[in-house]
N, C-alpha and C. Protein backbone atom coordinates (compact mmCIF):
# COMPACT_ATOMS: atom_id res chain seq x y z
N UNK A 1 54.84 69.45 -56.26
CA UNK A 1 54.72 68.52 -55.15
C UNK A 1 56.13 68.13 -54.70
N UNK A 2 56.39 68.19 -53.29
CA UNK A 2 57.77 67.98 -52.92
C UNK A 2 57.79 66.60 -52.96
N UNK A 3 59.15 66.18 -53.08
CA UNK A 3 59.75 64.56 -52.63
C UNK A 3 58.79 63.53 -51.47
N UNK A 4 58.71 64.76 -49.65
CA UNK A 4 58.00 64.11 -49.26
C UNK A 4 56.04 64.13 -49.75
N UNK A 5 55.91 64.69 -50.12
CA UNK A 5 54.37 64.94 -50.43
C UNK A 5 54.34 63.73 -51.33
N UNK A 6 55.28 63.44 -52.45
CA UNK A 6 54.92 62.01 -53.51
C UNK A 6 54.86 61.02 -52.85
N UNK A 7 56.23 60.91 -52.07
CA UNK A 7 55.84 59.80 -50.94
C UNK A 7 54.85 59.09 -50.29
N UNK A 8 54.27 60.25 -49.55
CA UNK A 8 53.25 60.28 -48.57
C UNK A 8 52.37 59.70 -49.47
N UNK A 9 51.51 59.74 -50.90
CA UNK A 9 50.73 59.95 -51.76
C UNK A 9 50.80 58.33 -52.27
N UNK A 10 52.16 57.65 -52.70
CA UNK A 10 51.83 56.67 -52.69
C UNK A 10 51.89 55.48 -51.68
N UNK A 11 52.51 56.11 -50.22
CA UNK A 11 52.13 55.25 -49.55
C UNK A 11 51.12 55.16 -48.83
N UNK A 12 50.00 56.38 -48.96
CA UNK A 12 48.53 56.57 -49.06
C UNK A 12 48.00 55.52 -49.82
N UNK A 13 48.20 55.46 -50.99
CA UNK A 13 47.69 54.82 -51.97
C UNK A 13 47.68 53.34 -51.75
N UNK A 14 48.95 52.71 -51.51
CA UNK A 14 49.09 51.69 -50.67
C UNK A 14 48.56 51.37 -49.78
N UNK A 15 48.31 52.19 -48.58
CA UNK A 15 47.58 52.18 -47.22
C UNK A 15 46.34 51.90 -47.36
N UNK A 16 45.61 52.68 -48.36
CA UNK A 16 44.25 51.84 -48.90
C UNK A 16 43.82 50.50 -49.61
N UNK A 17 45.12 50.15 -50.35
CA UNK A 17 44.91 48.92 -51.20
C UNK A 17 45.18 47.37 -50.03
N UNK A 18 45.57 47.78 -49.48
CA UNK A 18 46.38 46.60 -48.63
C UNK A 18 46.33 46.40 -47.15
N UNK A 19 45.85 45.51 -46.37
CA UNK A 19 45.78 45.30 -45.03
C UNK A 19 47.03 44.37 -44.55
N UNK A 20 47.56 44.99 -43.38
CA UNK A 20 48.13 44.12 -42.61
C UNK A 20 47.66 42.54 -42.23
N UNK A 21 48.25 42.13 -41.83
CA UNK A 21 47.70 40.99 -40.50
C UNK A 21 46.93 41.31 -39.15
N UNK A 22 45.74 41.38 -39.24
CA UNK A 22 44.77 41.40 -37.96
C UNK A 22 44.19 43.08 -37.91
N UNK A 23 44.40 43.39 -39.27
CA UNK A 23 43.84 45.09 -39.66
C UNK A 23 42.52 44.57 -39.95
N UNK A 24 41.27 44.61 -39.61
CA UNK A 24 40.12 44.50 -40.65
C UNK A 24 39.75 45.99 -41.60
N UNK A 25 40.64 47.13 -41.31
CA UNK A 25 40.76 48.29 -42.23
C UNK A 25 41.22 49.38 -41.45
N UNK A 26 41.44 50.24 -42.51
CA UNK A 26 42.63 51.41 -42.23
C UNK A 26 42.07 52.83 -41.00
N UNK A 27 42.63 51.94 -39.92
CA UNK A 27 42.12 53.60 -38.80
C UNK A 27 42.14 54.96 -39.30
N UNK A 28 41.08 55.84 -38.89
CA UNK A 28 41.13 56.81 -39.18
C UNK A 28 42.51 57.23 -38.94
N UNK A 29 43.11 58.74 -39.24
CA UNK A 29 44.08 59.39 -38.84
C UNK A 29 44.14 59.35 -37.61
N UNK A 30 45.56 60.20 -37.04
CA UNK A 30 45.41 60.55 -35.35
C UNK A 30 45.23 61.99 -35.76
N UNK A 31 44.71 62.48 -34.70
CA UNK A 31 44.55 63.85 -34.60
C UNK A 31 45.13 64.56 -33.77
N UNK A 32 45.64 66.09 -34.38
CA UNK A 32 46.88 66.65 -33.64
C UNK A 32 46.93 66.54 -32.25
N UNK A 33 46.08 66.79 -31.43
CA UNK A 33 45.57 66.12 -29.80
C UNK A 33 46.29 65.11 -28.93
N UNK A 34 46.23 63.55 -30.35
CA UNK A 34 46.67 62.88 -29.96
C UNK A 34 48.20 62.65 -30.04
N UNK A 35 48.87 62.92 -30.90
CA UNK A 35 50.47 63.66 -31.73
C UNK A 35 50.55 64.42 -30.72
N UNK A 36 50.44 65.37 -29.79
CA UNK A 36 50.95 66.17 -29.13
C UNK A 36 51.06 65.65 -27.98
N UNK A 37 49.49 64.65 -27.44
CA UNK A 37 49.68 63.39 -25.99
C UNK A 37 50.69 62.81 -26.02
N UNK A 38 50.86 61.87 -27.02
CA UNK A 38 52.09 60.97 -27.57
C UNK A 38 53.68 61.48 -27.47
N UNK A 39 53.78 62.79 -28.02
CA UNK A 39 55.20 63.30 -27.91
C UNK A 39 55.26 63.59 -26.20
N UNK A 40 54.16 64.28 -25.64
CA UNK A 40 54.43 64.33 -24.09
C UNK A 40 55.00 63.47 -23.36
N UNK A 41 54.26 62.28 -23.85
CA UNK A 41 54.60 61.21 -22.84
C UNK A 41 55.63 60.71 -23.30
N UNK A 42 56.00 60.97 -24.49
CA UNK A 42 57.53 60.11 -24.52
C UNK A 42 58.75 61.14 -24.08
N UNK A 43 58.40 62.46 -24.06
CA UNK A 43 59.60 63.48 -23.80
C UNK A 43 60.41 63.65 -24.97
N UNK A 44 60.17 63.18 -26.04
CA UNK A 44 60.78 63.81 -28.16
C UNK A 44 59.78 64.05 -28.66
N UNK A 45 59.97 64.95 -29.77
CA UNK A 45 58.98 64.71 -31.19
C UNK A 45 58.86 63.64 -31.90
N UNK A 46 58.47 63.67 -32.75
CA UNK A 46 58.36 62.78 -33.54
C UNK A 46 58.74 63.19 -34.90
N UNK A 47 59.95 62.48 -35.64
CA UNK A 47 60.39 63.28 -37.12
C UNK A 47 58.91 63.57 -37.93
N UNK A 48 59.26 64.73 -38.44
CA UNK A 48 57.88 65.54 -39.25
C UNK A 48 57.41 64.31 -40.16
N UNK A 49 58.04 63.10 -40.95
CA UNK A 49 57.72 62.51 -41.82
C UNK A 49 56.69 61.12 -41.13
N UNK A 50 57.33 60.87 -39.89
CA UNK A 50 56.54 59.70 -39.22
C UNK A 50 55.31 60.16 -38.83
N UNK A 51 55.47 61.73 -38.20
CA UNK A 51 53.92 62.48 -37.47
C UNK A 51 52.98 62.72 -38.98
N UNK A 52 53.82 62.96 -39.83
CA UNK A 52 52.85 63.11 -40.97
C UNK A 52 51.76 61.49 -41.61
N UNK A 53 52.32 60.46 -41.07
CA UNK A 53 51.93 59.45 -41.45
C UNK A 53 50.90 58.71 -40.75
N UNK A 54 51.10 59.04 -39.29
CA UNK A 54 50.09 59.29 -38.32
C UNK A 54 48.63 60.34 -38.46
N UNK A 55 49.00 61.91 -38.84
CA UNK A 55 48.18 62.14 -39.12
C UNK A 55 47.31 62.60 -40.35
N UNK A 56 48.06 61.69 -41.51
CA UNK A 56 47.42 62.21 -42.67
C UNK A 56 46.73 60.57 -43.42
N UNK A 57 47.51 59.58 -42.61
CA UNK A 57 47.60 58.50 -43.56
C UNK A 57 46.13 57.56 -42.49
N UNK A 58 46.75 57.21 -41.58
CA UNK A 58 45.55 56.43 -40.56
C UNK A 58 47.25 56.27 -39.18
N UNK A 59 46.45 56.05 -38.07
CA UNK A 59 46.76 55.45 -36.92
C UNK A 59 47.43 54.23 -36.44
N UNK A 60 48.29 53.92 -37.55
CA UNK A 60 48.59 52.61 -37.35
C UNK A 60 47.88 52.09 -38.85
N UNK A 61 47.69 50.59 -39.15
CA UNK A 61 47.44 49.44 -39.96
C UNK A 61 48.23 49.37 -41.15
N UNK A 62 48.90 50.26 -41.23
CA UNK A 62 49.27 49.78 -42.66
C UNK A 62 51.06 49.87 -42.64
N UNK A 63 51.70 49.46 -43.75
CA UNK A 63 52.99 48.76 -43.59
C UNK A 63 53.55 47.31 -44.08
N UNK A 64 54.50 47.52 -43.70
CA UNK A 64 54.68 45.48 -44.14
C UNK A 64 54.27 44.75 -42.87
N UNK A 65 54.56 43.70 -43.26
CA UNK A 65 53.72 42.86 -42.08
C UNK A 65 53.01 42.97 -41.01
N UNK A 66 52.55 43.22 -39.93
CA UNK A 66 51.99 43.71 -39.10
C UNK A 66 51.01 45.41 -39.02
N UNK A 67 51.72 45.84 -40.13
CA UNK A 67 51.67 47.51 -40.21
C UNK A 67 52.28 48.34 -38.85
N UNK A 68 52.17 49.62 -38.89
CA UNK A 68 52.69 50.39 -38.32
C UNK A 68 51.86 50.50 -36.86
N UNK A 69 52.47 50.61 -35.91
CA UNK A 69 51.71 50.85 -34.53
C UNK A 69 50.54 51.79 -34.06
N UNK A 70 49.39 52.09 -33.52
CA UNK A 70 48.79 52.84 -33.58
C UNK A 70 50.00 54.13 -32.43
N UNK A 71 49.47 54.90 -32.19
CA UNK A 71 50.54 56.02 -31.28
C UNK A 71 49.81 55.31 -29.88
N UNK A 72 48.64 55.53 -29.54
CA UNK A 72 48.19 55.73 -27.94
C UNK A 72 47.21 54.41 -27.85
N UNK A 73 46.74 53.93 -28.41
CA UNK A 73 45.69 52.74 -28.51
C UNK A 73 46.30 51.03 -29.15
N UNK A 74 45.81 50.57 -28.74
CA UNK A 74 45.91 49.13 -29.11
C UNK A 74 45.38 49.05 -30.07
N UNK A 75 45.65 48.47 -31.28
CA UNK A 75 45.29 47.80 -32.71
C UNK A 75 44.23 46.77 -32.38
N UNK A 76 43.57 46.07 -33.36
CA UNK A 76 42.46 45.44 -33.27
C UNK A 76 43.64 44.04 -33.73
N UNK A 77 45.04 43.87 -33.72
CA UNK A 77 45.57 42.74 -33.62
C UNK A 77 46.18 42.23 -32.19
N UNK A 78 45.80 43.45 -31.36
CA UNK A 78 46.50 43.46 -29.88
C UNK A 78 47.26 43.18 -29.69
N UNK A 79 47.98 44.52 -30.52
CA UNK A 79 49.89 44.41 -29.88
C UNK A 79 49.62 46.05 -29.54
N UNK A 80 50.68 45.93 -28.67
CA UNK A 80 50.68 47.75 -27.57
C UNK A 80 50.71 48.82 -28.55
N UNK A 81 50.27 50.10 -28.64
CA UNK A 81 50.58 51.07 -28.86
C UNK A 81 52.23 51.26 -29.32
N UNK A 82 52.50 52.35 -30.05
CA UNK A 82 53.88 53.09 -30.03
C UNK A 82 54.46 53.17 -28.82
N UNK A 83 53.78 53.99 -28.35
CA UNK A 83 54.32 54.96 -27.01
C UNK A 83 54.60 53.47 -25.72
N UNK A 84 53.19 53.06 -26.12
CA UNK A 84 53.43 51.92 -24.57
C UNK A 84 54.36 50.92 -24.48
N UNK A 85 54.66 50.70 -25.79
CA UNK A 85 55.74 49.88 -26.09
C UNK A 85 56.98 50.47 -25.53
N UNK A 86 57.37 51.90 -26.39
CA UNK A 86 58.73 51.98 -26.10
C UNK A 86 58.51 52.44 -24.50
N UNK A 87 57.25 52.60 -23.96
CA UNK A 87 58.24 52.87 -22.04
C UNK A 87 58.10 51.75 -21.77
N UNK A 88 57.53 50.71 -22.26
CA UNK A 88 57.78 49.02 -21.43
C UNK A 88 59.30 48.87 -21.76
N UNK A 89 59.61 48.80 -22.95
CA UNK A 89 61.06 49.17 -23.57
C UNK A 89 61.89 49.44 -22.60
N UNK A 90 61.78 50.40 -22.43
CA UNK A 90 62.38 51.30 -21.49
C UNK A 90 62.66 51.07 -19.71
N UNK A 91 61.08 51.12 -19.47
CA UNK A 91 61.20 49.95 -17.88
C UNK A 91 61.91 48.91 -17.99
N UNK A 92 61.61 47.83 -18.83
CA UNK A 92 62.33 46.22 -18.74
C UNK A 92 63.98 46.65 -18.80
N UNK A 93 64.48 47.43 -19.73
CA UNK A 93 65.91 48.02 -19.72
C UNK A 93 66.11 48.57 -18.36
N UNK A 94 65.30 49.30 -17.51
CA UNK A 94 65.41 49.80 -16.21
C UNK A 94 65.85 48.15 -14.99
N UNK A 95 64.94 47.50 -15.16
CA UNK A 95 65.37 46.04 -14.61
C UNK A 95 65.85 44.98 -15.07
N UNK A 96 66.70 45.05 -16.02
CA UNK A 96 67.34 44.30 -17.04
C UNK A 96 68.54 45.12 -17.44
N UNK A 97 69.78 45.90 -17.05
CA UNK A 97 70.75 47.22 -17.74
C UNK A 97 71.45 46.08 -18.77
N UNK A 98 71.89 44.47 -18.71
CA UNK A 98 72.15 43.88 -19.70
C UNK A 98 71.33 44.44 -21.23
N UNK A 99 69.97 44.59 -21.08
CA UNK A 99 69.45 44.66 -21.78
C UNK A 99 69.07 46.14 -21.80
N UNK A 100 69.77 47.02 -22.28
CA UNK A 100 69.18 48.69 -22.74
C UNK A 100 68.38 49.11 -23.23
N UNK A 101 67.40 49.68 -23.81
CA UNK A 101 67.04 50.44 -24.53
C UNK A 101 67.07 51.61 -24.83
N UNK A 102 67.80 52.32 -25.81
CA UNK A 102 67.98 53.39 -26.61
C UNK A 102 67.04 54.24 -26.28
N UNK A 103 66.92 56.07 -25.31
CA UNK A 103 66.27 56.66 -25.51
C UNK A 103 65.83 57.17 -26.81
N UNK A 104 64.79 57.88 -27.11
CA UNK A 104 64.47 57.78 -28.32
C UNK A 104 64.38 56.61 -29.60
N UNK A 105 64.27 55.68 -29.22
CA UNK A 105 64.43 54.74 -30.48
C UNK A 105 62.64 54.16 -30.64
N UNK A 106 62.13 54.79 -31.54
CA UNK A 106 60.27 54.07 -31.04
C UNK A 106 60.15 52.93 -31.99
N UNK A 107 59.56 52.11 -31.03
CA UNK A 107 59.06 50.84 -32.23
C UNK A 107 57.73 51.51 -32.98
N UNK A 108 57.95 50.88 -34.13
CA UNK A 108 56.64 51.71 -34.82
C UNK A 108 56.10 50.74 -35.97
N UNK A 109 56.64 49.43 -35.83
CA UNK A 109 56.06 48.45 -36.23
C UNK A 109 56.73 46.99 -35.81
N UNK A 110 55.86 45.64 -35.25
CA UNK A 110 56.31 44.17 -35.09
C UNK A 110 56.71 43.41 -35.99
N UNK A 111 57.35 42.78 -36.03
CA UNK A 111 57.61 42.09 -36.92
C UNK A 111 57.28 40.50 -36.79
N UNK A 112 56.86 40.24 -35.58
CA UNK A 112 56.58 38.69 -35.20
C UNK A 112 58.01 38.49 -33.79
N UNK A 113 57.83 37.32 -33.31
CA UNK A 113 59.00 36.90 -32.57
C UNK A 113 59.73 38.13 -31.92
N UNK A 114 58.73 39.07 -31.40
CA UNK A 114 59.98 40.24 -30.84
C UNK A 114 60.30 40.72 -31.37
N UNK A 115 60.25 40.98 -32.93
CA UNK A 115 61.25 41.82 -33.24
C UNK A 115 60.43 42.94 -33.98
N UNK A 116 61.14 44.32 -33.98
CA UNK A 116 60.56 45.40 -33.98
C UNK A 116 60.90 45.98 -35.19
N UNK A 117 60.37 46.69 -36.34
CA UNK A 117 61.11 47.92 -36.89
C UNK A 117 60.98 49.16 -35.78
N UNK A 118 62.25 49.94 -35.51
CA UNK A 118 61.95 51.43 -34.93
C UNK A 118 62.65 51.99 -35.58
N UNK A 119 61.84 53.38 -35.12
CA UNK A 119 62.70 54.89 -35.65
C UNK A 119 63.56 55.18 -34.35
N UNK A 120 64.55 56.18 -34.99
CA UNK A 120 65.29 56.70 -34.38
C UNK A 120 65.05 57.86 -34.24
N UNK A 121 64.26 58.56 -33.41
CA UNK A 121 63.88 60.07 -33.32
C UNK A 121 64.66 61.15 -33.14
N UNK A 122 65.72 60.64 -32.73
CA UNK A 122 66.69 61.37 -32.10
C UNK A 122 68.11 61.83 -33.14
N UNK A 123 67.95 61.50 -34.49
CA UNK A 123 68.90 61.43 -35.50
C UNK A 123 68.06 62.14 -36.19
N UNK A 124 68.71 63.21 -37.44
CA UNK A 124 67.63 63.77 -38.64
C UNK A 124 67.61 63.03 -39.60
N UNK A 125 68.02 62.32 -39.45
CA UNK A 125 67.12 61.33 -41.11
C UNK A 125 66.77 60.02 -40.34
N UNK A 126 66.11 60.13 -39.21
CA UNK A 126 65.17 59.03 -38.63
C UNK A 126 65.43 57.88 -39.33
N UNK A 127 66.73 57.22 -39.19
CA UNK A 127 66.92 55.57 -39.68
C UNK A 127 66.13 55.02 -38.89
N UNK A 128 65.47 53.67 -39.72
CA UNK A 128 65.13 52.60 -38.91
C UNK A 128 66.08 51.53 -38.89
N UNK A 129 65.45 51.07 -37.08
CA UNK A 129 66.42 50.06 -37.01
C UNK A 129 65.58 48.47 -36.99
N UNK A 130 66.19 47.52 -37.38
CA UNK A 130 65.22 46.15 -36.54
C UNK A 130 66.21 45.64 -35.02
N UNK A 131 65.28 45.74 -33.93
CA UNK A 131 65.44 45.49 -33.05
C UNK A 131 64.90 43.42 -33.48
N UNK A 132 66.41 43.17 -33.05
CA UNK A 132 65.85 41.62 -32.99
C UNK A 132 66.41 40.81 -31.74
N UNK A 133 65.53 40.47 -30.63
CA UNK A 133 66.06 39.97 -29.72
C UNK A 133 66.17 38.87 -28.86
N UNK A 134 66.00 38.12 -30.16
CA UNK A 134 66.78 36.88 -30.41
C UNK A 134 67.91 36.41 -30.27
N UNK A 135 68.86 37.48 -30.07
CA UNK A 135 70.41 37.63 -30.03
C UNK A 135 70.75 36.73 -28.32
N UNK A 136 71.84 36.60 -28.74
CA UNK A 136 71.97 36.09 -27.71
C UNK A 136 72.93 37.52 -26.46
N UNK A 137 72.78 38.15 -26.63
CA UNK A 137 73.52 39.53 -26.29
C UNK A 137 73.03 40.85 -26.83
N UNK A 138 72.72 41.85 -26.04
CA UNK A 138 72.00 43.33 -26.57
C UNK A 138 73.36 43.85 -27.92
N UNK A 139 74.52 43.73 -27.77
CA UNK A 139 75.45 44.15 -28.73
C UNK A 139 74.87 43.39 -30.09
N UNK A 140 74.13 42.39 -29.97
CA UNK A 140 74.25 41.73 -31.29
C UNK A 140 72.41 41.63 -31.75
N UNK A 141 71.28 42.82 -31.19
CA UNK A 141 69.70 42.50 -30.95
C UNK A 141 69.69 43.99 -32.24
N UNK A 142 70.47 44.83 -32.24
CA UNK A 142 70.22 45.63 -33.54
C UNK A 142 70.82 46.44 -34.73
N UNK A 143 69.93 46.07 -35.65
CA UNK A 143 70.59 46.24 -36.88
C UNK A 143 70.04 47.77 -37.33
N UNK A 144 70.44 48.49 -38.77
CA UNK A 144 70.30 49.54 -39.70
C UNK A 144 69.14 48.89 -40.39
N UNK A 145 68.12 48.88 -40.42
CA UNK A 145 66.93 48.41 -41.82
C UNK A 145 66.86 49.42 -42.68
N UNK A 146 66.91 50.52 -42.44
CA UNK A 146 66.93 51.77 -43.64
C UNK A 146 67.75 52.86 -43.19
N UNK A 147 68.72 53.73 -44.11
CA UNK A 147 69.00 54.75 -43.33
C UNK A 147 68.58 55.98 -43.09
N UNK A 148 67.16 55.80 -43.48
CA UNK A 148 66.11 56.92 -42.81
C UNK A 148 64.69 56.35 -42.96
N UNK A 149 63.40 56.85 -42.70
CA UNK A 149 62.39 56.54 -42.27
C UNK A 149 61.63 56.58 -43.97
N UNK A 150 62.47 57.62 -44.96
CA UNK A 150 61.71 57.93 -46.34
C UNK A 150 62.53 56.74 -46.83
N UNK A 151 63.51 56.28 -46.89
CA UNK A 151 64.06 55.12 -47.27
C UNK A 151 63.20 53.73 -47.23
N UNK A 152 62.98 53.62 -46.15
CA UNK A 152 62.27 51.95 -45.44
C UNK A 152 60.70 52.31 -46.27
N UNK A 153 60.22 53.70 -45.76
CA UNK A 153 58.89 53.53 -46.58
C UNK A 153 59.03 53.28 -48.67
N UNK A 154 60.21 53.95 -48.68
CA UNK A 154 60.06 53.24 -50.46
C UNK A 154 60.37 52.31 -50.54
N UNK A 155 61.16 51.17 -49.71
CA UNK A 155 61.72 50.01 -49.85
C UNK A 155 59.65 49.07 -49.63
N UNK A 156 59.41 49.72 -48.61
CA UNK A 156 57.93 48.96 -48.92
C UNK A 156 56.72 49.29 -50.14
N UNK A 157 56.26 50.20 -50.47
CA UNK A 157 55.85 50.64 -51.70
C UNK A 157 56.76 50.22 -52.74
N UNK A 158 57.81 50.42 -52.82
CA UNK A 158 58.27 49.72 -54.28
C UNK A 158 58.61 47.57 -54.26
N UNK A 159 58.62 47.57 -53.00
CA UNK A 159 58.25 46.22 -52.69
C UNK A 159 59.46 45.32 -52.63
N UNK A 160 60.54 46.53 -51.99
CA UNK A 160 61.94 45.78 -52.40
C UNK A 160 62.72 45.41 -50.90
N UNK A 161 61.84 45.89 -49.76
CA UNK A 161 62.62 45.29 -48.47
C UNK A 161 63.21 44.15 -48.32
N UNK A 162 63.65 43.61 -47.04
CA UNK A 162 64.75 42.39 -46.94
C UNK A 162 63.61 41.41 -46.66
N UNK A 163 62.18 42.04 -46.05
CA UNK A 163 61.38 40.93 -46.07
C UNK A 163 60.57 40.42 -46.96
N UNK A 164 60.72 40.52 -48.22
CA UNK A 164 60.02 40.19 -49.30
C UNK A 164 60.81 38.78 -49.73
N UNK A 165 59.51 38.06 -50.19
CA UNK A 165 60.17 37.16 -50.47
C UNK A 165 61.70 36.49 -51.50
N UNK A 166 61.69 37.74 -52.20
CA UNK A 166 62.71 37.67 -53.31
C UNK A 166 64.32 38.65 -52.87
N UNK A 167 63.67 38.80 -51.64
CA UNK A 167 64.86 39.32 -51.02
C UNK A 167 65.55 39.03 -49.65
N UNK A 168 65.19 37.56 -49.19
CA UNK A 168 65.07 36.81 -48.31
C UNK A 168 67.15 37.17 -47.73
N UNK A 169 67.90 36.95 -49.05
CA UNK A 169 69.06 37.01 -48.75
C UNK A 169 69.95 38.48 -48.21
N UNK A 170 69.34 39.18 -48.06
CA UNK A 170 70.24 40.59 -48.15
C UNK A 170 69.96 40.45 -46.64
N UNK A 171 71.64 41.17 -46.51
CA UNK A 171 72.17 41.08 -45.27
C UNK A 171 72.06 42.66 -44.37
N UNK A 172 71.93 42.62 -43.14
CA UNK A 172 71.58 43.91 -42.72
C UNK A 172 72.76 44.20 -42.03
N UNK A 173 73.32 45.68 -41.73
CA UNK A 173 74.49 45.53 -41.04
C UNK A 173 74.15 46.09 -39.38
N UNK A 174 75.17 45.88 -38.70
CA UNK A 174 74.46 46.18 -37.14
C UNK A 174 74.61 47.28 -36.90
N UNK A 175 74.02 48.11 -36.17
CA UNK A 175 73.79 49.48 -35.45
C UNK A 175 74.66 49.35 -34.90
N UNK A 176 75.67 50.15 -35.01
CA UNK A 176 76.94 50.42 -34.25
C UNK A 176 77.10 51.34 -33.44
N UNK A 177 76.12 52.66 -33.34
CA UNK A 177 75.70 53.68 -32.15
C UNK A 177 74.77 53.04 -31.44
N UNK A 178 74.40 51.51 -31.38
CA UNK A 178 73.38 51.13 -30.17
C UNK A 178 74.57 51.18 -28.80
N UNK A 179 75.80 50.78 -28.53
CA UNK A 179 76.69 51.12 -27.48
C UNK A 179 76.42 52.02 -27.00
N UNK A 180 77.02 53.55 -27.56
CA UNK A 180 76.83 54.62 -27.70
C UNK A 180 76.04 55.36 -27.07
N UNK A 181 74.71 54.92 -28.03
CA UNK A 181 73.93 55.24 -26.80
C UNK A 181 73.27 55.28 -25.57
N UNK A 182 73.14 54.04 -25.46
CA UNK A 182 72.78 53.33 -24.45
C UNK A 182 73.67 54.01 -22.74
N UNK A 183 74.89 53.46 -23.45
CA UNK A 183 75.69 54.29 -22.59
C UNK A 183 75.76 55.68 -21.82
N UNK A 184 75.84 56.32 -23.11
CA UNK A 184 75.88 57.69 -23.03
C UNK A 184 74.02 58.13 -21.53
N UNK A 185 73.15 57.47 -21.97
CA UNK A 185 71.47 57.27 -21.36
C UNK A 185 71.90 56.93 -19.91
N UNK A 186 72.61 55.89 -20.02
CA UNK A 186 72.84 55.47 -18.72
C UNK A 186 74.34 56.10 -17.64
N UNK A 187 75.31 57.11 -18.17
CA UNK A 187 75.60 57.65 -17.52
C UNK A 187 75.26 59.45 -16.91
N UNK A 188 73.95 59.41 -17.45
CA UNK A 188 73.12 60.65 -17.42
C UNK A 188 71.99 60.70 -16.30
C-alpha cells in the first residue's frame, strides 16, 4: 500500500467516525462526471490527491470544522460549492483588484468568519493556504496552513492542526507568492 493509499484509508476511516458542523452524514462520493464538470469550469485539474478524496471518500462533509466543500452542489450547511466559491472569488477580485484572488487557489473548506482553507492547484505539492480576510489589506488575508494537501490532511487525522484546541498558539507564516501571483494573473 503506497503512502497515499494509507492516507486516504485513514482519513476514510475518520470520514466515517465524525461529522462536521451542519453534516447530518457523509455524501456519497462524486463521480468521475462530476470531477471532470468541476475541472471544466474552473479551467485546472485538480491535484490527484484532492480528486481522490472527492471521489473515493464522499463529496464534501468531512474535515475539521466545517468539512471539506462539496465540488458542484451546496452542502446541507449552505455554504457554496468548491467551484462556486472560487469564481465568486474570482468575480469579487474582478470588482474589487485591491482585493485579488489567486488563479488556481480553490477553497475547499470554511472555516467560519470568511475564512477559508484552500488548495493551491497550481503548485505540485498542493499547499494549503488559510485565506483570512479579516486583514485589514489583501498582503496581510493569506497564510501557508500546510505545505501540501497530504500534510494538512495528517495534521487533521492525527489531530495536531493550529485549530485544535491544544494548539491554539502556533503561529502560521504568510504566503509570500500571494503578490506574485496575483500579479503575474493580472498582467495576463
Amino acid at each position: 500500500m503506497t503512502e497515499n493509499e494509507q492516507l486516504l484509508a485513514r482519513v476514510s476511516a475518520k470520514a466515517h467516525n465524525t461529522r462536521p458542523w451542519g453534516w447530518p452524514s457523509l455524501p456519497e462520493p462524486a463521480d468521475a462526471s462530476t470531477l471532470a464538470r468541476a475541472e471544466t469550469t474552473l479551467g485546472f485539474s485538480l491535484p490527484p490527491l484532492l480528486a481522490d478524496l472527492y471521489l473515493r471518500i464522499g463529496d464534501g462533509g468531512f474535515g475539521p470544522e466545517y468539512g471539506l466543500l462539496p465540488l458542484l452542489d451546496s452542502p446541507p450547511a449552505g455554504e457554496p460549492a468548491a467551484v462556486v466559491q472560487y469564481l465568486a472569488n474570482r468575480e469579487s477580485a474582478r470588482k474589487d483588484p485591491d482585493w485579488p484572488w489567486p488563479e488556481g487557489v480553490l477553497p475547499i473548506s470554511h472555516w467560519g468568519c470568511a475564512m477559508y482553507a484552500c488548495v493551491d492547484c497550481r503548485t505540485p505539492e498542493a499547499p494549503v493556504l488559510l485565506f483570512e480576510p479579516n486583514a485589514d489589506h489583501a498582503d496581510h488575508a493569506w497564510y501557508v496552513d500546510a505545505p501540501s494537501l497530504t500534510a494538512w490532511l495528517r495534521s487533521w487525522v492525527d489531530g495536531t492542526g493550529w485549530y485544535e484546541e491544544t494548539n491554539e498558539e502556533l503561529e502560521m507564516i504568510p504566503w509570500t507568492d500571494f503578490r506574485i501571483r496575483t500579479t503575474a494573473a493580472r498582467a495576463s
